[in-house]
Protein backbone atom coordinates (compact mmCIF):
# COMPACT_ATOMS: atom_id res chain seq x y z
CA UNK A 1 0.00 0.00 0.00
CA UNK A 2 2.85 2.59 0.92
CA UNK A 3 4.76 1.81 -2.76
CA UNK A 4 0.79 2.83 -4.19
CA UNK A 5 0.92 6.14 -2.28
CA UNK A 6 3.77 6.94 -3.35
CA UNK A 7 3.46 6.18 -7.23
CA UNK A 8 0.06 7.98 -6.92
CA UNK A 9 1.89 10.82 -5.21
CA UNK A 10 4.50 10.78 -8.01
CA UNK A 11 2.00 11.02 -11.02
CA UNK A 12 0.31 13.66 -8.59
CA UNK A 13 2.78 16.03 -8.97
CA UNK A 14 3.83 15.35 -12.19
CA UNK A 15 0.38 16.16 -13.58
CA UNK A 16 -0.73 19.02 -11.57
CA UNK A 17 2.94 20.34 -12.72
CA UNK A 18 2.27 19.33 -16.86
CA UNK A 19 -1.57 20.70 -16.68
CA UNK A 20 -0.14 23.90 -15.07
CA UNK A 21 2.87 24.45 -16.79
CA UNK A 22 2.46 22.72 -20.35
CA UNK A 23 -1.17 22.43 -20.92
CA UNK A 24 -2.77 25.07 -19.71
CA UNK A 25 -0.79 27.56 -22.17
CA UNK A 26 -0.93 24.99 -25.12
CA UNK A 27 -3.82 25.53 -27.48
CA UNK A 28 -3.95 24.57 -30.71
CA UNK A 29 -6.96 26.54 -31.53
CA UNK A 30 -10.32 27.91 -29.51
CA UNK A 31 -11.78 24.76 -29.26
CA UNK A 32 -8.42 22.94 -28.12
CA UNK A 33 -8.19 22.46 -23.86
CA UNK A 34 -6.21 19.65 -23.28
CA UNK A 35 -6.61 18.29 -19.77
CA UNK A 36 -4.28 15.50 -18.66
CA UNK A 37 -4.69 15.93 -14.86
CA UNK A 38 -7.83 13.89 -14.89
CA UNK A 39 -5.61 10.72 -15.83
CA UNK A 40 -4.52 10.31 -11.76
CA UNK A 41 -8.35 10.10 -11.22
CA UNK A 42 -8.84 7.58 -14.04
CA UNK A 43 -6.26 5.12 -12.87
CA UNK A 44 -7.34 5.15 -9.03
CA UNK A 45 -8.04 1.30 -7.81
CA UNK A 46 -10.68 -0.24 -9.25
CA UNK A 47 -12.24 -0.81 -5.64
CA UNK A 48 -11.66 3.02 -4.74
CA UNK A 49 -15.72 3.78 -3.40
CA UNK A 50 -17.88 6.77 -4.79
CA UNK A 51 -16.59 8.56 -1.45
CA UNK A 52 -13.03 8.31 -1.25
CA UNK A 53 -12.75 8.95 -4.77
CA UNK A 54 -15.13 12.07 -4.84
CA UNK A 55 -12.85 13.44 -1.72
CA UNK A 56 -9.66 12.65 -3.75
CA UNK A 57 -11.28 14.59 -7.04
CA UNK A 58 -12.52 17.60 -4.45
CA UNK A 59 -8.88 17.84 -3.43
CA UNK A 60 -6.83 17.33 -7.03
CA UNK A 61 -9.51 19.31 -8.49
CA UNK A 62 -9.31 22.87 -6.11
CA UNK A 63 -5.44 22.33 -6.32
CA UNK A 64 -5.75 22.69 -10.54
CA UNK A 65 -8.29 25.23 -9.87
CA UNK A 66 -5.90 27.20 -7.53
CA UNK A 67 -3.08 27.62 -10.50
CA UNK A 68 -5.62 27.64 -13.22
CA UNK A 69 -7.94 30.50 -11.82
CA UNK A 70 -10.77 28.50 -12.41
CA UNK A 71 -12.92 28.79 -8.86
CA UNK A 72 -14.23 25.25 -8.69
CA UNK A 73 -14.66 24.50 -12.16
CA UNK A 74 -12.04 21.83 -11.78
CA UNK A 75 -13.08 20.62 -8.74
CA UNK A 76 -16.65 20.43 -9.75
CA UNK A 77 -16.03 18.29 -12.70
CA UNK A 78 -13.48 15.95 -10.94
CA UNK A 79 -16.40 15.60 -8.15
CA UNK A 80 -19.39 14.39 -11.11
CA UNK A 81 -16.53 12.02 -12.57
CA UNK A 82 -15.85 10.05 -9.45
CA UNK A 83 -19.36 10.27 -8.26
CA UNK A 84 -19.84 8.52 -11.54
CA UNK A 85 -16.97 6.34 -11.88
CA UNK A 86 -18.34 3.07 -10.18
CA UNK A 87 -21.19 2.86 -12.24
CA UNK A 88 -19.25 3.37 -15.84
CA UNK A 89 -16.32 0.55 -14.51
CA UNK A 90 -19.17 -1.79 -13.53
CA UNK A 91 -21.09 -1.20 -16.77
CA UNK A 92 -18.07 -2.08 -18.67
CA UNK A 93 -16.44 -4.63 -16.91
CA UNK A 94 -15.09 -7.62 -18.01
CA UNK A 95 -16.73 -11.00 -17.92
CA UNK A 96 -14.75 -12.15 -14.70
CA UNK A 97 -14.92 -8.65 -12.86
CA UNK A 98 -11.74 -6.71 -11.93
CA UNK A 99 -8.28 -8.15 -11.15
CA UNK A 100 -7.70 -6.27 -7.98
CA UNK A 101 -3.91 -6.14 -8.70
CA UNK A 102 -4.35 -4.02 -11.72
CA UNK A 103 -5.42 -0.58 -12.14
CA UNK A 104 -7.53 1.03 -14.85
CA UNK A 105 -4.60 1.77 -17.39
CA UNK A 106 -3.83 0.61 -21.01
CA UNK A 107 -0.83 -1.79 -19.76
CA UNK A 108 -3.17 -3.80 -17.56
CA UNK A 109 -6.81 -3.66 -19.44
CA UNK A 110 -5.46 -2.62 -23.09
CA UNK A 111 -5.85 -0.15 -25.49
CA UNK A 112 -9.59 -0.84 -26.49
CA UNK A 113 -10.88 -1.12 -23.30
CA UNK A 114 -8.76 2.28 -21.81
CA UNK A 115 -9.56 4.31 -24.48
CA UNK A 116 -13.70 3.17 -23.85
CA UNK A 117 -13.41 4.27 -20.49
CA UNK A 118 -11.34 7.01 -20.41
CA UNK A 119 -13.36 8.39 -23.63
CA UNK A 120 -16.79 8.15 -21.42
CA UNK A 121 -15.46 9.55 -18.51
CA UNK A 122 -13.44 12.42 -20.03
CA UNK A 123 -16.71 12.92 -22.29
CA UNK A 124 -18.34 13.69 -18.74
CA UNK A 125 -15.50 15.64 -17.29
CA UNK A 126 -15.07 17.51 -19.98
CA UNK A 127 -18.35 18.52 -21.23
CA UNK A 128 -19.60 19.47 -17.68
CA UNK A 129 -16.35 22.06 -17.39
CA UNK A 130 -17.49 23.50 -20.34
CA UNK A 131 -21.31 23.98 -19.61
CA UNK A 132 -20.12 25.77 -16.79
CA UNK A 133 -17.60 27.47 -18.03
CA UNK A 134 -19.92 29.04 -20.52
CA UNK A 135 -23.21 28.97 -18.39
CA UNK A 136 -25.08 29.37 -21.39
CA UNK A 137 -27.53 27.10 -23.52
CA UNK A 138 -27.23 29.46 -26.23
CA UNK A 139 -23.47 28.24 -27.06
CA UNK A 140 -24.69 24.30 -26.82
CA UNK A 141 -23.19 23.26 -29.96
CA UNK A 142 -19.89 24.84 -29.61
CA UNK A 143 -19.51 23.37 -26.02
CA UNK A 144 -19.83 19.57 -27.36
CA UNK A 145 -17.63 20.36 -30.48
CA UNK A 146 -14.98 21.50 -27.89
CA UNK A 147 -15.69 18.90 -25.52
CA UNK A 148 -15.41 16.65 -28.44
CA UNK A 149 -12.30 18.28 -29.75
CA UNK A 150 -10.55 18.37 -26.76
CA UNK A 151 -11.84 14.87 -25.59
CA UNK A 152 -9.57 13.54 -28.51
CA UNK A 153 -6.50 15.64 -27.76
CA UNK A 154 -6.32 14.61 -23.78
CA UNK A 155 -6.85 11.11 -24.82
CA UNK A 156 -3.80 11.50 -27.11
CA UNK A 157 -1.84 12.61 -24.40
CA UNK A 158 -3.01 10.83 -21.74
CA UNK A 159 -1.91 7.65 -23.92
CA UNK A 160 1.76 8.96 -24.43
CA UNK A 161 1.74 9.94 -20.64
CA UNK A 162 1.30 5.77 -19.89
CA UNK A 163 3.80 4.81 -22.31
CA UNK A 164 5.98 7.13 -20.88
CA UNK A 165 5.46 7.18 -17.48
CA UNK A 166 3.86 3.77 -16.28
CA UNK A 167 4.24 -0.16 -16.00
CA UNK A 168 1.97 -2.48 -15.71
CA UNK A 169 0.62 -3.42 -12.37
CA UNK A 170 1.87 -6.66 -12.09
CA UNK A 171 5.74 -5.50 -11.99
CA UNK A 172 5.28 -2.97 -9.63
């Protein structure tokens, strides 16, 4: 449990520092807004409950909103997510449930399955930042392009991000 802490703790920092530093001034174009941070929340346990992991997307979420300027859009989204999380793993899981040694990552469940999951759940995260963001109805269509837009681009980088940065479960 302590070597989990502190590999969570590790990618902890290392995203709040990318989203902060790198992707928060990277745009490719107005309906570009890659967000990698919500990758730690994606590859929490698999028997992480609704609470814990709502508390741990309260806390990662007002930290990003802190250097982002945000005020709880962050936090907000990362609260809906977990809250929601449960119910999408269970909906999609495999045949023979969960391996409790692995984690929700492309090394342990693969490519197809990761990029399902991660593509509903950032679909959530992503388009309730920017219905809050812009408040609005009137500006419905350009809020799912750029959800949809920028859905693509954080899966692209979340997928480097693994290949980069983690090994499967099992060696750890």
């Amino acid at each position: 449990m302590t070597n989990a802490l502190r590999i969570y703790g590790i990618q902890f920092v290392l995203l709040l520092i990318a989203q902060i530093v790198i992707f928060n001034s990277l745009q490719f174009s107005t309906l570009n807004y890659t967000m990698i941070y919500p990758l730690l929340l994606l590859l929490m346990p698999f028997q992480m409950g609704p609470l814990t992991g709502m508390g741990v997307g309260f806390a990662f979420g007002l930290v990003i909103d802190y250097f982002s300027n945000t005020y709880g859009l962050h936090a907000s989204a990362c609260i809906v997510i977990m809250y929601l999380r449960p119910s999408i793993l269970k909906v999609i899981s495999p045949k023979n449930g969960y391996d409790p040694i692995l984690i929700p990552s492309i090394r342990d469940m693969g490519y197809g399955w990761f990029l399902y999951y991660a593509a509903i759940v950032l679909f959530i995260h992503h388009l309730w930042f920017f219905l809050f963001e812009y408040f609005s109805f009137s500006n419905l269509l350009w809020v799912f392009l750029k959800t949809i837009v920028s859905v693509f681009f954080s899966l692209i980088f979340m997928v480097i991000w693994q290949f980069v940065l983690l090994r499967p479960s099992k060696l750890q």
